[in-house]
Structures are given as C-alpha cells and as structure tokens.
N, C-alpha and C. Protein backbone atom coordinates (compact mmCIF):
# COMPACT_ATOMS: atom_id res chain seq x y z
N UNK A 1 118.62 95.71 107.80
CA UNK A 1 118.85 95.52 106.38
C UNK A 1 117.55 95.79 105.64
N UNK A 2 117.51 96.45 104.83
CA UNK A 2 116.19 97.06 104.09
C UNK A 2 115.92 95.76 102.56
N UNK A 3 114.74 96.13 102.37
CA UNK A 3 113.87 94.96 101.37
C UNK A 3 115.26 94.63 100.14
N UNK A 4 115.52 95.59 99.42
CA UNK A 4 116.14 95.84 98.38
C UNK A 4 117.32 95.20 98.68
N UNK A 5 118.52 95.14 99.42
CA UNK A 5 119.56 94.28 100.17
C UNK A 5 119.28 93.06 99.98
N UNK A 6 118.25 92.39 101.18
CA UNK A 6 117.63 91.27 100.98
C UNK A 6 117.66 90.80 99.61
N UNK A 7 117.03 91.10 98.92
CA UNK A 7 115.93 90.84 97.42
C UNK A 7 117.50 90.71 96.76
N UNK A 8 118.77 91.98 96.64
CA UNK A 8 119.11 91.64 95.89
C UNK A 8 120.72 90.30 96.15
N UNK A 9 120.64 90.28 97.31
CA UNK A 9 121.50 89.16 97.82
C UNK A 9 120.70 87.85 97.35
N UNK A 10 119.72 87.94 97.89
CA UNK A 10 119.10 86.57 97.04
C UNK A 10 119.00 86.40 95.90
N UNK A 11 119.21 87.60 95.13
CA UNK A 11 119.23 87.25 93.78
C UNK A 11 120.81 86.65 93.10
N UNK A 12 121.60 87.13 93.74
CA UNK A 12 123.00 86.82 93.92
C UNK A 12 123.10 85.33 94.28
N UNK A 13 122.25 84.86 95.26
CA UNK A 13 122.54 83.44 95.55
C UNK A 13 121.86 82.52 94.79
N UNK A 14 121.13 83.10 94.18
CA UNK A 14 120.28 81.97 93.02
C UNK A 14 121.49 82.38 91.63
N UNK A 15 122.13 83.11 91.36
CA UNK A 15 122.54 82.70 90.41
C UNK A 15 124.09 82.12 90.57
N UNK A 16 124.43 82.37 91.94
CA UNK A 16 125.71 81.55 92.34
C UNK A 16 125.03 79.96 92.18
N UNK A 17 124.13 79.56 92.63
CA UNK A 17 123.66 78.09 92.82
C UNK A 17 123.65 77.58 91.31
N UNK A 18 123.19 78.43 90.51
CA UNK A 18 122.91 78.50 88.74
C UNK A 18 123.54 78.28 88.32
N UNK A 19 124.85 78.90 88.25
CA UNK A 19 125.96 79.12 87.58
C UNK A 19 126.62 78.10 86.96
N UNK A 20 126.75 76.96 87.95
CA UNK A 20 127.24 75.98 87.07
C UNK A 20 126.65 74.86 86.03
N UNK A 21 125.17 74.99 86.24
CA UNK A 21 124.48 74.24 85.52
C UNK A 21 124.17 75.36 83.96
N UNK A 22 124.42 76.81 84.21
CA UNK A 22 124.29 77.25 82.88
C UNK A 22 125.49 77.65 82.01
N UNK A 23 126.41 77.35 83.28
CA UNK A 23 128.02 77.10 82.46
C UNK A 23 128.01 75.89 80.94
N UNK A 24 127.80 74.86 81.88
CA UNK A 24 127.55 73.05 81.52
C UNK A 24 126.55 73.46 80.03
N UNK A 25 125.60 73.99 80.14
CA UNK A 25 124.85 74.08 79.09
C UNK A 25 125.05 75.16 78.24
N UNK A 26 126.10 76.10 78.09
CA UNK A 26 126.96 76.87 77.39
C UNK A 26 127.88 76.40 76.31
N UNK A 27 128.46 75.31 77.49
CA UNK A 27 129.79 74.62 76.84
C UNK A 27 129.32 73.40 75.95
N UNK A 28 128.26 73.47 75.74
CA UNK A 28 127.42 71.43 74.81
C UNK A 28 128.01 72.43 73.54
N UNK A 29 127.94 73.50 73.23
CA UNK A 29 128.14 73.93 71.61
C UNK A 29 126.75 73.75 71.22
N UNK A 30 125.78 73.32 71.50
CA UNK A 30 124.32 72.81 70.72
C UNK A 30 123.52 74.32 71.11
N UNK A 31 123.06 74.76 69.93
CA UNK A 31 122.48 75.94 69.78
C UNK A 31 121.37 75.80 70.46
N UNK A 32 120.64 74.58 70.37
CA UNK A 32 119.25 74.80 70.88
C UNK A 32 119.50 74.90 72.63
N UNK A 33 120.38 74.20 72.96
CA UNK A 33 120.71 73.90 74.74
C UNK A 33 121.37 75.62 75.16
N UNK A 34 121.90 75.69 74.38
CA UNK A 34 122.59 77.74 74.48
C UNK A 34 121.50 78.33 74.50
N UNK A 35 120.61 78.37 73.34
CA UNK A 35 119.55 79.09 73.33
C UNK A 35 118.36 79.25 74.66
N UNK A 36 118.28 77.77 75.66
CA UNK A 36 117.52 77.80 76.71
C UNK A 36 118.12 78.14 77.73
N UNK A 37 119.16 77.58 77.78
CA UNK A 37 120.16 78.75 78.96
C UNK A 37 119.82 80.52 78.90
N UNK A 38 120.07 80.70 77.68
CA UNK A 38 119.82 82.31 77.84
C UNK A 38 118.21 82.46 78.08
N UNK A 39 117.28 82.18 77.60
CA UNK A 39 116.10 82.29 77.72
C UNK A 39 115.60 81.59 79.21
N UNK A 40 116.57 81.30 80.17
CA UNK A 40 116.41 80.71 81.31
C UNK A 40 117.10 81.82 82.43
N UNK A 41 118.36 82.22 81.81
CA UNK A 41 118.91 83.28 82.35
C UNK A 41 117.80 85.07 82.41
N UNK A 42 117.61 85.28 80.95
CA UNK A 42 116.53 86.22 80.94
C UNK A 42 115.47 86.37 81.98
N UNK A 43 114.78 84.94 82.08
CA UNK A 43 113.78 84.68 82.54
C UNK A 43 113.86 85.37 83.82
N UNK A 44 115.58 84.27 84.34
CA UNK A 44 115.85 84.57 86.28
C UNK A 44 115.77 86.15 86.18
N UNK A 45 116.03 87.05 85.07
CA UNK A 45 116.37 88.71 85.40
C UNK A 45 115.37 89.45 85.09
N UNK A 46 114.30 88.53 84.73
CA UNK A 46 112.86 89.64 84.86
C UNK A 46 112.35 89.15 85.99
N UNK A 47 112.21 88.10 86.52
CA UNK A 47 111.64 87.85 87.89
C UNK A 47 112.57 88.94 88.74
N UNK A 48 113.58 88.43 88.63
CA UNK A 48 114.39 89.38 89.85
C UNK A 48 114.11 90.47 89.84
N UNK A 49 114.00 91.45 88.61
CA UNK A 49 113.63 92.80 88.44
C UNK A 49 112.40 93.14 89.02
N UNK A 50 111.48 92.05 88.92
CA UNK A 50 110.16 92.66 89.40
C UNK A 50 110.65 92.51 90.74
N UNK A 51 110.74 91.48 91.53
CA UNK A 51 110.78 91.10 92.64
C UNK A 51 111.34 92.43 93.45
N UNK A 52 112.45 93.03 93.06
CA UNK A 52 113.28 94.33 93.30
C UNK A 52 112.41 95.40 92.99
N UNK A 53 111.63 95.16 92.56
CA UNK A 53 110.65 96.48 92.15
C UNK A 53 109.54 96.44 93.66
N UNK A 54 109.27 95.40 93.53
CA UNK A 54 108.33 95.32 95.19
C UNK A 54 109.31 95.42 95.98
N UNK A 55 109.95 95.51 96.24
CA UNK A 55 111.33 95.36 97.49
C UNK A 55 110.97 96.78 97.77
N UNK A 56 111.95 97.71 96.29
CA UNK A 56 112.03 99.39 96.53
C UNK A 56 110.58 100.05 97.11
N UNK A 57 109.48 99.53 96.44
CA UNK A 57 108.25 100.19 97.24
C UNK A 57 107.90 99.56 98.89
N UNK A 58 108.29 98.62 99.23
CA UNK A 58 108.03 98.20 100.65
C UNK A 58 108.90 99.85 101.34
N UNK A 59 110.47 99.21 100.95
CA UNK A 59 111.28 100.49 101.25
C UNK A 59 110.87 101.58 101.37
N UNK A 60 110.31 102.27 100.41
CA UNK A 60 109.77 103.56 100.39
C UNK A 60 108.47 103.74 101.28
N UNK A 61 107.72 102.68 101.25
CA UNK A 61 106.67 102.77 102.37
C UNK A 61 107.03 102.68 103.57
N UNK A 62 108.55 101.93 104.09
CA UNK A 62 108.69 101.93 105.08
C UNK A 62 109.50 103.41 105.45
N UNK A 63 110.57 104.03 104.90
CA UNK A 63 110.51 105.09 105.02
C UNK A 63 109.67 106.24 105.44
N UNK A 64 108.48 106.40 104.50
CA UNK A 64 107.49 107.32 104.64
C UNK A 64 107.12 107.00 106.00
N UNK A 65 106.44 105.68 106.23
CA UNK A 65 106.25 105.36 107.99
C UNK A 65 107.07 105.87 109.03
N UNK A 66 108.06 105.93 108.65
CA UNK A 66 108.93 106.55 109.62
C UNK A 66 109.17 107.97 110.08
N UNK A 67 108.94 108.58 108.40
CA UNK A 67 109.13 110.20 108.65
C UNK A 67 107.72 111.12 108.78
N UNK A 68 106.83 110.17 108.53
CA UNK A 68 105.73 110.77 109.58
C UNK A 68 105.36 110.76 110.91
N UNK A 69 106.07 109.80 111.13
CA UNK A 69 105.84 109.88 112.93
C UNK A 69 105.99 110.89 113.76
N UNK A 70 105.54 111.65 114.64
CA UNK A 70 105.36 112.75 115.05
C UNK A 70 106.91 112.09 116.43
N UNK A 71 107.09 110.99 117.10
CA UNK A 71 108.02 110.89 117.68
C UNK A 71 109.47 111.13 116.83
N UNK A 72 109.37 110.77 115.79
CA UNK A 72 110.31 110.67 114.95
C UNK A 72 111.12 111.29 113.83
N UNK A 73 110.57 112.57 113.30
CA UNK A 73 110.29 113.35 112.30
C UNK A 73 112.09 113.40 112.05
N UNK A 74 112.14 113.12 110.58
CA UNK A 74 113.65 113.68 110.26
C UNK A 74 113.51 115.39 109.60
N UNK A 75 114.45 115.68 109.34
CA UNK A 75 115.34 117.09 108.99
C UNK A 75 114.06 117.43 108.66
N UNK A 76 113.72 116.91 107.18
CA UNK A 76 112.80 117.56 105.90
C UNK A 76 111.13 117.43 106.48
N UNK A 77 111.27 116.32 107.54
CA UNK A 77 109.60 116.67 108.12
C UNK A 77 109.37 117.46 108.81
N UNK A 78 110.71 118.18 109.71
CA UNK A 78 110.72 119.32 110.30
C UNK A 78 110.74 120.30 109.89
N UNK A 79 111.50 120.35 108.54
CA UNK A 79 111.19 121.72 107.74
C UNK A 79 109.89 122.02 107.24
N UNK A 80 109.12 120.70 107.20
CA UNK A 80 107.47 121.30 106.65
C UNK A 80 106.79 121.29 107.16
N UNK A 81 107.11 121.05 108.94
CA UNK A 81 105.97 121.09 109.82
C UNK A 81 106.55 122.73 110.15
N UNK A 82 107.84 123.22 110.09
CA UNK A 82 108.30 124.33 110.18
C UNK A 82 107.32 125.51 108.86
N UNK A 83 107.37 125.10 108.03
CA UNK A 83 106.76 125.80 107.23
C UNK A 83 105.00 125.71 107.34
N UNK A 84 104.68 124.30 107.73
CA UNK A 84 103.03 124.76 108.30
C UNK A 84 102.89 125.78 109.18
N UNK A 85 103.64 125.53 110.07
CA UNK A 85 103.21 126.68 111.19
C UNK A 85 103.45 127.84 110.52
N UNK A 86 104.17 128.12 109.74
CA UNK A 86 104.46 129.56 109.61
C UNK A 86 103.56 130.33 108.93
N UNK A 87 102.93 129.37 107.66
CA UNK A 87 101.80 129.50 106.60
C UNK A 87 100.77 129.97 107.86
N UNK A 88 100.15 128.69 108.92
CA UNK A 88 99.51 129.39 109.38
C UNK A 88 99.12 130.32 110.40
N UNK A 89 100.60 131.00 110.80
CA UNK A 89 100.61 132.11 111.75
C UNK A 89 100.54 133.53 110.66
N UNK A 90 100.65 133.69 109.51
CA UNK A 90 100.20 134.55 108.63
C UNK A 90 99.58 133.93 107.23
N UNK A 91 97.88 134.12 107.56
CA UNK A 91 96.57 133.77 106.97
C UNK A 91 97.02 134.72 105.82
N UNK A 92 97.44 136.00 105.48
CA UNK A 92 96.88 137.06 105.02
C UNK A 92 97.47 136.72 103.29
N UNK A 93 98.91 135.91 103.66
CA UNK A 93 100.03 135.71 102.55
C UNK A 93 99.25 134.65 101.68
C-alpha cells in the first residue's frame, strides 16, 4: 500500500471519528458554535492536504528508487538506457 492510500484512509478515519461531534455542533443553530465547526473542519483539510502532499513525494521518491535500479529497470528506464547506448555508439550525431 503506497504513502498516499495510507495518508488518505486516515484521513477518512479522523473524520468518521469527527463526524458526530461536528454534526452536534451544526445542529445548536448558534452561529458562533457553526462558525468553529467549520473553521475546525477547514483546519482538519489543510492539515490533511499537506500531510498528502508529503505522502505523494515519499511516493514519487519511492518510485524513482525503484526505476533506477539496475536489477529492476521498468519499460521507460529501458528505453533510456536503450537510447544511451545508442547516443553513444554514434559520437558523430
């Protein structure tokens, strides 16, 4: 299961756990108690966003780790180790 999965299931379970306490403070009708719910809700979706933002770059670093490996090389690392060699079996081009 890759970072981003993780990151965003947990983000899923914090607001299942949430949910009913920002239901409860929806339903008072009192503007100011509405007003911190949303500004509590906001809050949880910029953390999460960042948090998902480090997730996707672990991901991508872990990727790259992978498709450099000389045991391991997928399609597109083969096509450019395919194209090194070729560059340098004709210097002249």
């Amino acid at each position: 299961m890759t970072h981003v999965e993780l990151t965003c299931l947990q983000g899923l379970a914090d607001l299942e756990q949430l949910e009913g306490p920002w239901l409860d403070g929806m339903v008072t009708g009192d503007p100011e108690v509405t007003a911190t719910t949303m500004r509590l809700l906001l809050a949880h979706m910029t953390w999460n966003s960042k948090r998902l933002l480090g997730a996707m770059v672990l991901d991508r670093m872990d990727a790259e780790t992978l498709s450099t490996r000389a045991e391991f090389p997928d399609s597109c690392q083969r096509f450019v180790n395919a194209l090194d060699s070729a560059t340098r079996s004709n210097p002249q081009e």
